[in-house]
Structure formats: structure tokens, C-alpha cells
N, C-alpha and C. Protein backbone atom coordinates (compact mmCIF):
# COMPACT_ATOMS: atom_id res chain seq x y z
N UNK A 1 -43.37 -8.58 15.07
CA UNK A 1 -44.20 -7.53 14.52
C UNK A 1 -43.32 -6.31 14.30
N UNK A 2 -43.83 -5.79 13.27
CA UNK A 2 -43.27 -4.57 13.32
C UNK A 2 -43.37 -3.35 13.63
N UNK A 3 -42.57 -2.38 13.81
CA UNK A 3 -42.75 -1.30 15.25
C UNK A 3 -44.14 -0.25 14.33
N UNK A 4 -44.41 -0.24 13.41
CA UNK A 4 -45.50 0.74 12.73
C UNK A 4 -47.16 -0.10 13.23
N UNK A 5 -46.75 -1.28 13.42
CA UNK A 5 -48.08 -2.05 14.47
C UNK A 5 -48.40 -2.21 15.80
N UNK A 6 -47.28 -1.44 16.55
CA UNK A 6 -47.34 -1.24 17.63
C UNK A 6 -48.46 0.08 18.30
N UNK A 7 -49.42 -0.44 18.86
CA UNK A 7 -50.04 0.46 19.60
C UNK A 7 -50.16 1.89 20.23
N UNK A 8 -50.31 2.36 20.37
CA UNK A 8 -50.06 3.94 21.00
C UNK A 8 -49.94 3.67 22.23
N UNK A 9 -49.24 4.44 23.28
CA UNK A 9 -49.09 3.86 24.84
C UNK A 9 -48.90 2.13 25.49
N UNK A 10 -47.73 1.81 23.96
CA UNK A 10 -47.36 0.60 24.47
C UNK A 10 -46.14 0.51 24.43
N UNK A 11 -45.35 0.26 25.05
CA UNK A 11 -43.76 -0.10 25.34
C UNK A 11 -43.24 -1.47 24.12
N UNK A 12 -42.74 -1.44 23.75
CA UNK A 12 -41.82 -2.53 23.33
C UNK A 12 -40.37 -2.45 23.01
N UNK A 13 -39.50 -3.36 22.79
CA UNK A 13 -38.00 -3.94 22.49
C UNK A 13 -37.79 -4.27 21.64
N UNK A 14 -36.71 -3.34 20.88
CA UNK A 14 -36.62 -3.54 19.40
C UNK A 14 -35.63 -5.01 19.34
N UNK A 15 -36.28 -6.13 18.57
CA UNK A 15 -35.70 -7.30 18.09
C UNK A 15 -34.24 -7.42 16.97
N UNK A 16 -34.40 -6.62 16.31
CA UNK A 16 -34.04 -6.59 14.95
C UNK A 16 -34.34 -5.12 13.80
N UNK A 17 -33.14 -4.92 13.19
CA UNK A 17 -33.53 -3.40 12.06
C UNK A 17 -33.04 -4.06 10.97
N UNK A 18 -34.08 -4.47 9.87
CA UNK A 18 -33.88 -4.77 8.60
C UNK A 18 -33.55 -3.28 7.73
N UNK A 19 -32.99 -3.15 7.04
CA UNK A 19 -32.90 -2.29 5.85
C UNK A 19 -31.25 -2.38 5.82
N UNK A 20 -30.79 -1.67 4.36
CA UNK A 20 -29.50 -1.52 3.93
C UNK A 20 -28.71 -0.97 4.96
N UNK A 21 -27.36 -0.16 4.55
CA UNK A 21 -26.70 -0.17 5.47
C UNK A 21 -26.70 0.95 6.03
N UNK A 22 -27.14 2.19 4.62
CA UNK A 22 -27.58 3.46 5.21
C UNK A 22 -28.62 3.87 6.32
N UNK A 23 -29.56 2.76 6.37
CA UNK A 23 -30.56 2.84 7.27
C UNK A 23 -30.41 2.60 8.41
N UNK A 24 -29.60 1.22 8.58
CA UNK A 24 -29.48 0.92 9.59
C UNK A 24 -28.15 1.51 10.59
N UNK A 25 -27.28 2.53 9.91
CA UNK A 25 -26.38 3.33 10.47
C UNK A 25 -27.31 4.39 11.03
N UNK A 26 -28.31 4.74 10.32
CA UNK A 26 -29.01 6.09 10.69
C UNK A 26 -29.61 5.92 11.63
N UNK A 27 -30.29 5.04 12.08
CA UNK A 27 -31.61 4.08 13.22
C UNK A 27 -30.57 3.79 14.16
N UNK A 28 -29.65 3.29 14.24
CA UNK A 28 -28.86 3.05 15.17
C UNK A 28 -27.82 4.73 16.06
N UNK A 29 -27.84 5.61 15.04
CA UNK A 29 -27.05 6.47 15.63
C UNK A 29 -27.99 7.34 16.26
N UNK A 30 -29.45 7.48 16.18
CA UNK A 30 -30.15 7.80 16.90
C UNK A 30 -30.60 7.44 18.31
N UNK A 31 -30.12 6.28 18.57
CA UNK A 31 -30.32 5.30 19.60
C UNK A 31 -31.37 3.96 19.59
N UNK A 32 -31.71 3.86 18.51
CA UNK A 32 -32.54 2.60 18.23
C UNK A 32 -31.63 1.63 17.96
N UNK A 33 -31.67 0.50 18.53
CA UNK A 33 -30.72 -0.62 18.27
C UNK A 33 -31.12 -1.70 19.29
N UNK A 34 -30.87 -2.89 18.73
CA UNK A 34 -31.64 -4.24 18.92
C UNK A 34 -31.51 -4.37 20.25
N UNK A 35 -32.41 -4.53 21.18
CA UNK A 35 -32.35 -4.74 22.79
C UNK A 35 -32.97 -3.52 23.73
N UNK A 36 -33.19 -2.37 22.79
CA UNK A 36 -33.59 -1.23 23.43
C UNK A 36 -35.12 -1.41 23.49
N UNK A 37 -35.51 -0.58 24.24
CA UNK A 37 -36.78 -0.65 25.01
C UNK A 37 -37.08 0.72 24.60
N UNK A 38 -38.49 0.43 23.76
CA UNK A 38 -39.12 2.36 23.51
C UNK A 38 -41.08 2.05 23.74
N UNK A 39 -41.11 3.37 23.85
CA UNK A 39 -42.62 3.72 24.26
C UNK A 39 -43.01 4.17 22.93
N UNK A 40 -43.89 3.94 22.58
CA UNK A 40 -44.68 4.14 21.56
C UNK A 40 -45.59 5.29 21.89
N UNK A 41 -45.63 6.70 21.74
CA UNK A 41 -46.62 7.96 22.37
C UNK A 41 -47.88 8.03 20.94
N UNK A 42 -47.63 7.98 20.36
CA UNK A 42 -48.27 8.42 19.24
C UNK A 42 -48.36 7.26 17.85
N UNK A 43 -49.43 6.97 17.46
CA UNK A 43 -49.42 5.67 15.86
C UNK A 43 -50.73 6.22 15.69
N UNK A 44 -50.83 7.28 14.78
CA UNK A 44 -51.71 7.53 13.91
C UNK A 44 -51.22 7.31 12.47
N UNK A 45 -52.13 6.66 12.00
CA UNK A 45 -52.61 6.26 10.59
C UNK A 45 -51.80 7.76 9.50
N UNK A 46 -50.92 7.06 8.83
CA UNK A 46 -50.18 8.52 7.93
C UNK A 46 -49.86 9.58 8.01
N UNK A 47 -49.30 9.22 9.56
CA UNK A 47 -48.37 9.92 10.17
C UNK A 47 -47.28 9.45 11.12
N UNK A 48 -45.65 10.20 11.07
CA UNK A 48 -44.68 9.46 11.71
C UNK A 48 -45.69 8.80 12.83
N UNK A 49 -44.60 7.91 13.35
CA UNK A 49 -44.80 7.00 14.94
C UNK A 49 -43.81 7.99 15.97
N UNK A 50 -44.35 8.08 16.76
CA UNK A 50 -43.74 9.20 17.71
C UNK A 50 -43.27 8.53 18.94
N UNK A 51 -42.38 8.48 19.27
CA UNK A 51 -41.26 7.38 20.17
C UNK A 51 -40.62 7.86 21.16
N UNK A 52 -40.60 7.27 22.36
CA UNK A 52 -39.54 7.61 23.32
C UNK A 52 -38.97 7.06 24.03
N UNK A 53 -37.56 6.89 23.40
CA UNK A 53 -36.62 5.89 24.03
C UNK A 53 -35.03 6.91 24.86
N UNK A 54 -34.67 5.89 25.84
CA UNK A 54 -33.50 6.60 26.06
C UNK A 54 -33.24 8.17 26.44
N UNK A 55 -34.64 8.72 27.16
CA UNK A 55 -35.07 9.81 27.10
C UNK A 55 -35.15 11.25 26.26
N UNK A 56 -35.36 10.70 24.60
CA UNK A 56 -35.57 11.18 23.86
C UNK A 56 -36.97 10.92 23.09
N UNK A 57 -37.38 11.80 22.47
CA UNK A 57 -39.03 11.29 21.73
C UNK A 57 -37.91 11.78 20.29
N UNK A 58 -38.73 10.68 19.57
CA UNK A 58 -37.62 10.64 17.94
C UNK A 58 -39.60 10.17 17.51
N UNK A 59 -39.63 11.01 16.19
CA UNK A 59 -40.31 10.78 14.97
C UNK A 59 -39.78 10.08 14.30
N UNK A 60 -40.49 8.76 13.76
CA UNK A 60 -39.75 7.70 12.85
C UNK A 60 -40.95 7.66 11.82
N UNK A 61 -40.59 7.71 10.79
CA UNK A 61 -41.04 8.10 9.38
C UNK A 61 -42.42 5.85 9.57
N UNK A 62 -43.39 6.31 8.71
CA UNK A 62 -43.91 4.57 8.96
C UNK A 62 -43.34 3.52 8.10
N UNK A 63 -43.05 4.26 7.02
CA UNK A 63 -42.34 3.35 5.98
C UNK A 63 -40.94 2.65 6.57
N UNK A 64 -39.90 3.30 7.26
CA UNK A 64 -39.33 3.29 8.21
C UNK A 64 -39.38 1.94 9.42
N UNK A 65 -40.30 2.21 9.90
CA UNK A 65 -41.12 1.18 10.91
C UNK A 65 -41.23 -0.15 10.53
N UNK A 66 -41.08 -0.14 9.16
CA UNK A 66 -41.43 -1.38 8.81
C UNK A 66 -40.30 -2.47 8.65
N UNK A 67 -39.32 -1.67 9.06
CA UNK A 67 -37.90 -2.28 8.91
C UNK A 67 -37.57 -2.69 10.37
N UNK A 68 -38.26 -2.07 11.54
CA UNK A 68 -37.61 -2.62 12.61
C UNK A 68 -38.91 -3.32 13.46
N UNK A 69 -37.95 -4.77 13.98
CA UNK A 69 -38.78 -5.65 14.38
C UNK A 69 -38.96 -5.32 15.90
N UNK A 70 -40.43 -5.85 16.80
CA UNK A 70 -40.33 -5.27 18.13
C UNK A 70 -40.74 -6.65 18.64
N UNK A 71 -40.70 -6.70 19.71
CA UNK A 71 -41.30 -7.77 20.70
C UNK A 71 -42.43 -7.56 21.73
């Protein structure tokens, strides 16, 4: 599934980041990268997904979301 279907106040582990290479340099230098573990604080409907991994909260755009896979 992908992380923009993830629940509000649910934890998951990112599987996989589909997109080009710009994207996936950008998602990764933030600290998202395959094996990490993030909390999901916030998934309202047309608006970022609001995240906190690695003791940071990062806004990730939803269109975005749709590129990285969770477990």
C-alpha cells in the first residue's frame, strides 16, 4: 500500500520509493528510505500527510505518497 493510505496514528515501514531519480534523491535525503519506520500524525483528505520519522515530523506532499510503498 501506499503511504497516502495509511491511516492517521498508524506507524508503518517504508518498503520501497518509486519515482525518478530526482525524487527519490529528495525522499531519501530527508530521511525516508526503504526499512525506516514512520508514524503517520496527520492524513487528511487534500492535504500533505504529516509524518514522523527519525525524530523529525516532515510534510510529504499526497501526490508524493503515492510513490512510496509501506508495510
Amino acid at each position: 500500500m501506499s503511504l497516502n493510505e495509511v491511516k492517521a496514528n498508524t506507524d508503518a515501514v517504508i518498503s520501497e520509493i518509486k519515482g525518478d531519480a530526482r525524487f527519490i534523491s529528495r525522499i531519501t535525503s530527508i530521511g525516508l528510505t526503504p526499512g525506516c519506520r514512520v508514524s503517520v500524525i496527520k492524513n487528511d483528505k487534500n492535504r500533505p500527510v504529516l509524518l514522523y520519522s527519525r525524530d523529525t515530523m516532515i510534510a510529504v506532499n499526497r501526490m508524493e505518497c503515492a510513490g512510496i510503498l509501506v508495510q
